[in-house]
N, C-alpha and C. Protein backbone atom coordinates (compact mmCIF):
# COMPACT_ATOMS: atom_id res chain seq x y z
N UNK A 1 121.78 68.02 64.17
CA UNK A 1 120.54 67.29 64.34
C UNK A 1 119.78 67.30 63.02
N UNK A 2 119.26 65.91 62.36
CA UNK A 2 118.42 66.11 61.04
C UNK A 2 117.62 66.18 61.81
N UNK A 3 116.26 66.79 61.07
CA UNK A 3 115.09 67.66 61.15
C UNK A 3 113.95 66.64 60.08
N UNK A 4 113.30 65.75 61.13
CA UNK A 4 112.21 65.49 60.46
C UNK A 4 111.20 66.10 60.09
N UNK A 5 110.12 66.14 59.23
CA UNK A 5 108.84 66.88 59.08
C UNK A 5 108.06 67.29 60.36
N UNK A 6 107.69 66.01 61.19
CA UNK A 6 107.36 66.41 62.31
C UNK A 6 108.34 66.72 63.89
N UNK A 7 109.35 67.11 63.89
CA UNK A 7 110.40 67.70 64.23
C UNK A 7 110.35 69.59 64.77
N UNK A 8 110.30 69.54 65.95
CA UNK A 8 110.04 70.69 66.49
C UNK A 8 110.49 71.00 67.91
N UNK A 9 110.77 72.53 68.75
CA UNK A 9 111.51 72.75 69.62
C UNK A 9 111.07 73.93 69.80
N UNK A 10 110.97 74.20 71.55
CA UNK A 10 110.05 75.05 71.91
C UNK A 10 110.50 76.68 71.59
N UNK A 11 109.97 77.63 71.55
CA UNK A 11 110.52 79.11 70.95
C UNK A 11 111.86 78.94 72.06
N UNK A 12 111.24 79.61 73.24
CA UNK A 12 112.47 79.52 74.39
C UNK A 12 113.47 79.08 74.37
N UNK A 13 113.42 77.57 73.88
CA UNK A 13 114.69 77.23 74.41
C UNK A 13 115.70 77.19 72.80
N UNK A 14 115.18 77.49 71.93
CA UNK A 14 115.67 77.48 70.95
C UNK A 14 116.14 79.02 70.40
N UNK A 15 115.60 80.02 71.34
CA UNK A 15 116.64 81.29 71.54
C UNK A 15 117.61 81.16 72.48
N UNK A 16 117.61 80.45 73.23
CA UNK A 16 118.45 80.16 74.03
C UNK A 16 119.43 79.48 73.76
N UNK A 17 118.97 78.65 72.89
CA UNK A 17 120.53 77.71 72.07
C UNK A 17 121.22 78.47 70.79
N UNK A 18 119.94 79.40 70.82
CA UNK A 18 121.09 80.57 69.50
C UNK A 18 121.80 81.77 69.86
N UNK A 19 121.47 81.91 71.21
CA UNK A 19 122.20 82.70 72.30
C UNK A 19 121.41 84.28 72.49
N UNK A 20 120.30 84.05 72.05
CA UNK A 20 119.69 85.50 72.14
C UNK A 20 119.40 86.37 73.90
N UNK A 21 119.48 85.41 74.64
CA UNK A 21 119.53 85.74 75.91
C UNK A 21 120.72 85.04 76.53
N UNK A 22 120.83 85.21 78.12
CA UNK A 22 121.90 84.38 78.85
C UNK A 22 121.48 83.37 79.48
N UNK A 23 119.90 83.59 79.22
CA UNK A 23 119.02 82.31 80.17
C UNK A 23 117.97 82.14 79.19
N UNK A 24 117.53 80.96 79.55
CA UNK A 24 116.17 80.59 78.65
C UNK A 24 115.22 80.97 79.41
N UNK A 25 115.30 81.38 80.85
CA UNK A 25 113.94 82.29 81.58
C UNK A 25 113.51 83.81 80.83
N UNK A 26 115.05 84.45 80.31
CA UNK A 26 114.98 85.78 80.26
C UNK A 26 114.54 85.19 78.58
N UNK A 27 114.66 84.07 77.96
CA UNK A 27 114.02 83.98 76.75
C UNK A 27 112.73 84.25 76.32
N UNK A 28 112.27 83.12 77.71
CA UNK A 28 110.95 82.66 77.45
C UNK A 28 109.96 84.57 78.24
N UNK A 29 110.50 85.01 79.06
CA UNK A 29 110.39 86.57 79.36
C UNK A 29 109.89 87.12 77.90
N UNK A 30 111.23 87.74 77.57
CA UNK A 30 111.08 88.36 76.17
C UNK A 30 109.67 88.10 75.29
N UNK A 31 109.35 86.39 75.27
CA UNK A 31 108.39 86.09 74.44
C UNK A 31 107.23 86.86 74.57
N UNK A 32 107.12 86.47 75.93
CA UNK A 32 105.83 86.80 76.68
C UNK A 32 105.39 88.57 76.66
N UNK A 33 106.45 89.46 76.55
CA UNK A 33 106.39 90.90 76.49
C UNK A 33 105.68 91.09 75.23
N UNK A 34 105.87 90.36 74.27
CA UNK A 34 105.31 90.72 72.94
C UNK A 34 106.77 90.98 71.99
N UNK A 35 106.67 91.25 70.76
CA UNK A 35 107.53 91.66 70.04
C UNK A 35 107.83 90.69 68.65
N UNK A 36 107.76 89.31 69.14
CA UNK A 36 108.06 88.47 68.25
C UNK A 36 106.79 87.80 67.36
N UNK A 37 107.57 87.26 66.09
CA UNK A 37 106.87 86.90 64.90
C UNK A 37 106.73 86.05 64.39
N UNK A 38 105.91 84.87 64.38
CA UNK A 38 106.71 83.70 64.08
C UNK A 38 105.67 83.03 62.82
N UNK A 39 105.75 83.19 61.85
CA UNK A 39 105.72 82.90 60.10
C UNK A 39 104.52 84.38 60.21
N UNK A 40 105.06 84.93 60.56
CA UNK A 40 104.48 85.92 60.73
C UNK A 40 103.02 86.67 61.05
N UNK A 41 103.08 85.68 62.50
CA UNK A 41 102.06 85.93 63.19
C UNK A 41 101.94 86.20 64.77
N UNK A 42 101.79 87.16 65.64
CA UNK A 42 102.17 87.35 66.43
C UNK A 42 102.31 86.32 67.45
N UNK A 43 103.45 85.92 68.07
CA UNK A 43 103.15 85.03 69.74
C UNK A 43 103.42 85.83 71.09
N UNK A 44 103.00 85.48 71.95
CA UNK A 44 103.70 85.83 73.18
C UNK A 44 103.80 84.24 73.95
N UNK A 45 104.01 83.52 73.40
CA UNK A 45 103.99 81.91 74.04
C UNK A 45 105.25 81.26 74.00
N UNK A 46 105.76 81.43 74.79
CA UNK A 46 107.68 80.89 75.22
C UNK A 46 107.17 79.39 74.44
N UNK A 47 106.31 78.55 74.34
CA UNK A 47 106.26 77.12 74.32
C UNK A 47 105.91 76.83 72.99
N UNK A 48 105.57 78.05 71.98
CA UNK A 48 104.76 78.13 70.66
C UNK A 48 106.26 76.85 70.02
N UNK A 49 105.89 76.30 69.22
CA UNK A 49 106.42 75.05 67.97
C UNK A 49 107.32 75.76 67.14
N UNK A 50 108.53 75.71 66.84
CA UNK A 50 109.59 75.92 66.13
C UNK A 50 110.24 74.96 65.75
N UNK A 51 109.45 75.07 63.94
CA UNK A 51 110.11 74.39 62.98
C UNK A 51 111.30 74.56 62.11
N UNK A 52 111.97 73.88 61.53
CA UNK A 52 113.30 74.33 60.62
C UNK A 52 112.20 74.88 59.08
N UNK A 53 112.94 75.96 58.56
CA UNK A 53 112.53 76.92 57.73
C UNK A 53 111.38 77.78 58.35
N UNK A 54 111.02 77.90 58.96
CA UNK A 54 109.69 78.85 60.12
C UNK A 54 111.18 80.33 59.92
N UNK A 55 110.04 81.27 59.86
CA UNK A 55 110.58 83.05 59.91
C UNK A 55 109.87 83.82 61.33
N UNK A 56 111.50 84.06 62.10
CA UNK A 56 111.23 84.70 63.24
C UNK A 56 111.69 85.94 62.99
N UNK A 57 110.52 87.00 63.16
CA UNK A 57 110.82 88.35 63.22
C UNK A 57 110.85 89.42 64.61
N UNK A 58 111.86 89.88 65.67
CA UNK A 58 111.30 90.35 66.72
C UNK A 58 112.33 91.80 66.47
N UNK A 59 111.75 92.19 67.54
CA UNK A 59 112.82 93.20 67.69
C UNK A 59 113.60 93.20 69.47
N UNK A 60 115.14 93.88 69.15
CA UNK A 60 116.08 93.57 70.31
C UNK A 60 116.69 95.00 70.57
N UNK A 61 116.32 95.20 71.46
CA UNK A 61 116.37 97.01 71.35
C UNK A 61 116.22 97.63 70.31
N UNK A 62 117.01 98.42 69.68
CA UNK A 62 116.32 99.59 68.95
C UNK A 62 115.91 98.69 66.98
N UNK A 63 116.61 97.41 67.12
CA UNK A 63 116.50 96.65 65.70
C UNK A 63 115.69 95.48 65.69
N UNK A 64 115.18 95.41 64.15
CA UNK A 64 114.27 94.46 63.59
C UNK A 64 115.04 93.32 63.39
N UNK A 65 115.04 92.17 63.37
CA UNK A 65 115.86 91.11 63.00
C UNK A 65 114.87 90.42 62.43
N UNK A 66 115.54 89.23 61.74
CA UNK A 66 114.61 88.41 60.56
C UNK A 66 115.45 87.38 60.75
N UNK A 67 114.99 86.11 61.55
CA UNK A 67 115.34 85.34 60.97
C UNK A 67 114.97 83.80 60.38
N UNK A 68 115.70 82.83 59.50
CA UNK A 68 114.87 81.67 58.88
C UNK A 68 115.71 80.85 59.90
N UNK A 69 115.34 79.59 60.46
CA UNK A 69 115.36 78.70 61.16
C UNK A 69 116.00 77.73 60.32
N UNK A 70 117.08 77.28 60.27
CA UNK A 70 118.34 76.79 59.53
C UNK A 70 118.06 75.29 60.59
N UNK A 71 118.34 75.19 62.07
CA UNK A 71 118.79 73.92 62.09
C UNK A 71 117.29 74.22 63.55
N UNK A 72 117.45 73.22 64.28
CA UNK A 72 116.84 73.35 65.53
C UNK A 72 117.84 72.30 66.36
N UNK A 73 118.10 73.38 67.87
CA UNK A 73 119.29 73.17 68.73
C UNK A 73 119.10 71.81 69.42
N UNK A 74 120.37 71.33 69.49
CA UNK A 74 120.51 70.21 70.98
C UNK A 74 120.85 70.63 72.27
N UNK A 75 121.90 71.82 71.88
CA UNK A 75 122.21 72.30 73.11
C UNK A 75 122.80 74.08 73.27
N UNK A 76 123.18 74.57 74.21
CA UNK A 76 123.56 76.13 73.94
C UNK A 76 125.10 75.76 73.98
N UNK A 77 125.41 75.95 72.54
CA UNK A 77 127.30 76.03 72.44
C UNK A 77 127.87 76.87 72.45
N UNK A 78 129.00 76.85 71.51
CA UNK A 78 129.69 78.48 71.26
C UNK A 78 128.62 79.55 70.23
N UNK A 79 129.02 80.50 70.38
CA UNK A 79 128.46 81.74 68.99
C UNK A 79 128.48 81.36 68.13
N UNK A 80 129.64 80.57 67.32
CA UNK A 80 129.81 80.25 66.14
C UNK A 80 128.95 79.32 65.74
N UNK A 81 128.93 78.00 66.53
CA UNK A 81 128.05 76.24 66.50
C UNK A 81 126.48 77.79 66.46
N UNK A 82 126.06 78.71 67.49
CA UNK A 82 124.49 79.23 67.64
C UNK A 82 124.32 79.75 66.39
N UNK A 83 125.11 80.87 65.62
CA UNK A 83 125.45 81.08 64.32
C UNK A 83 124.53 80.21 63.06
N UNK A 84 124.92 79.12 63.08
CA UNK A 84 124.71 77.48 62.53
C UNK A 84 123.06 77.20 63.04
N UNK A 85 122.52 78.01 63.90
CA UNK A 85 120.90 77.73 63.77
C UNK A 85 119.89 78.33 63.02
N UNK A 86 120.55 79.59 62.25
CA UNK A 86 119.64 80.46 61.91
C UNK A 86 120.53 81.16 60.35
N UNK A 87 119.72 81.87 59.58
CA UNK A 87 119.99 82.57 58.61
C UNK A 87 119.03 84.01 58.79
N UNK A 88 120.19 84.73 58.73
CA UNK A 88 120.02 86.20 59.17
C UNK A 88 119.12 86.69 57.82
N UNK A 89 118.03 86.98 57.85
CA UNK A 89 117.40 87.86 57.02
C UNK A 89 116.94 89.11 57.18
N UNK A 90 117.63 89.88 58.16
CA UNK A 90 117.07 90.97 58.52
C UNK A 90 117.72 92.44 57.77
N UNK A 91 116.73 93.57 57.12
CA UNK A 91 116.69 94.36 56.50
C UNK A 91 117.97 95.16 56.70
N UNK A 92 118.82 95.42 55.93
CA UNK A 92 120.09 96.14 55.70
C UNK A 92 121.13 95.41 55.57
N UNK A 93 120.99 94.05 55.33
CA UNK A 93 121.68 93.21 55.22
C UNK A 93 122.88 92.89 53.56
């Protein structure tokens, strides 16, 4: 998918197409608990705007993850195609 300027996709479902949960309920869940970062400012809003290059920082049990927003999803594929949404920036890398 090209990525216009005004081009955007909701947090939820766009962990969900990078496979961070098995459902986009238990996505949009997660949000809402707290944890996540997004250009580094706190959300708890499953519906908050996710742009391509935007930095998501949360944590997933006991680790910090970092990541930059590479593409924004059409759909939830394989690991590899979810892989292809994001660039891993997270510390120990």
């Amino acid at each position: 998918m090209t990525a216009t300027p005004e081009s955007w996709e909701r947090l939820d479902v766009w962990l969900w197409y990078a496979r961070v949960a098995k459902t986009r309920s238990l996505c949009a869940r997660a949000v809402q608990e707290g944890g996540f970062r997004l250009n580094r400012q706190p959300t708890d809003k499953p519906h908050a705007k996710l742009r391509v290059g935007d930095v998501l920082t949360y944590t997933w049990g006991s680790e910090v993850r970092v990541w930059r927003v590479a593409e924004l999803g059409t759909r939830r594929g394989p690991a590899d195609e979810a892989r292809e949404l994001y660039e891993d920036l997270s510390p120990g890398l």
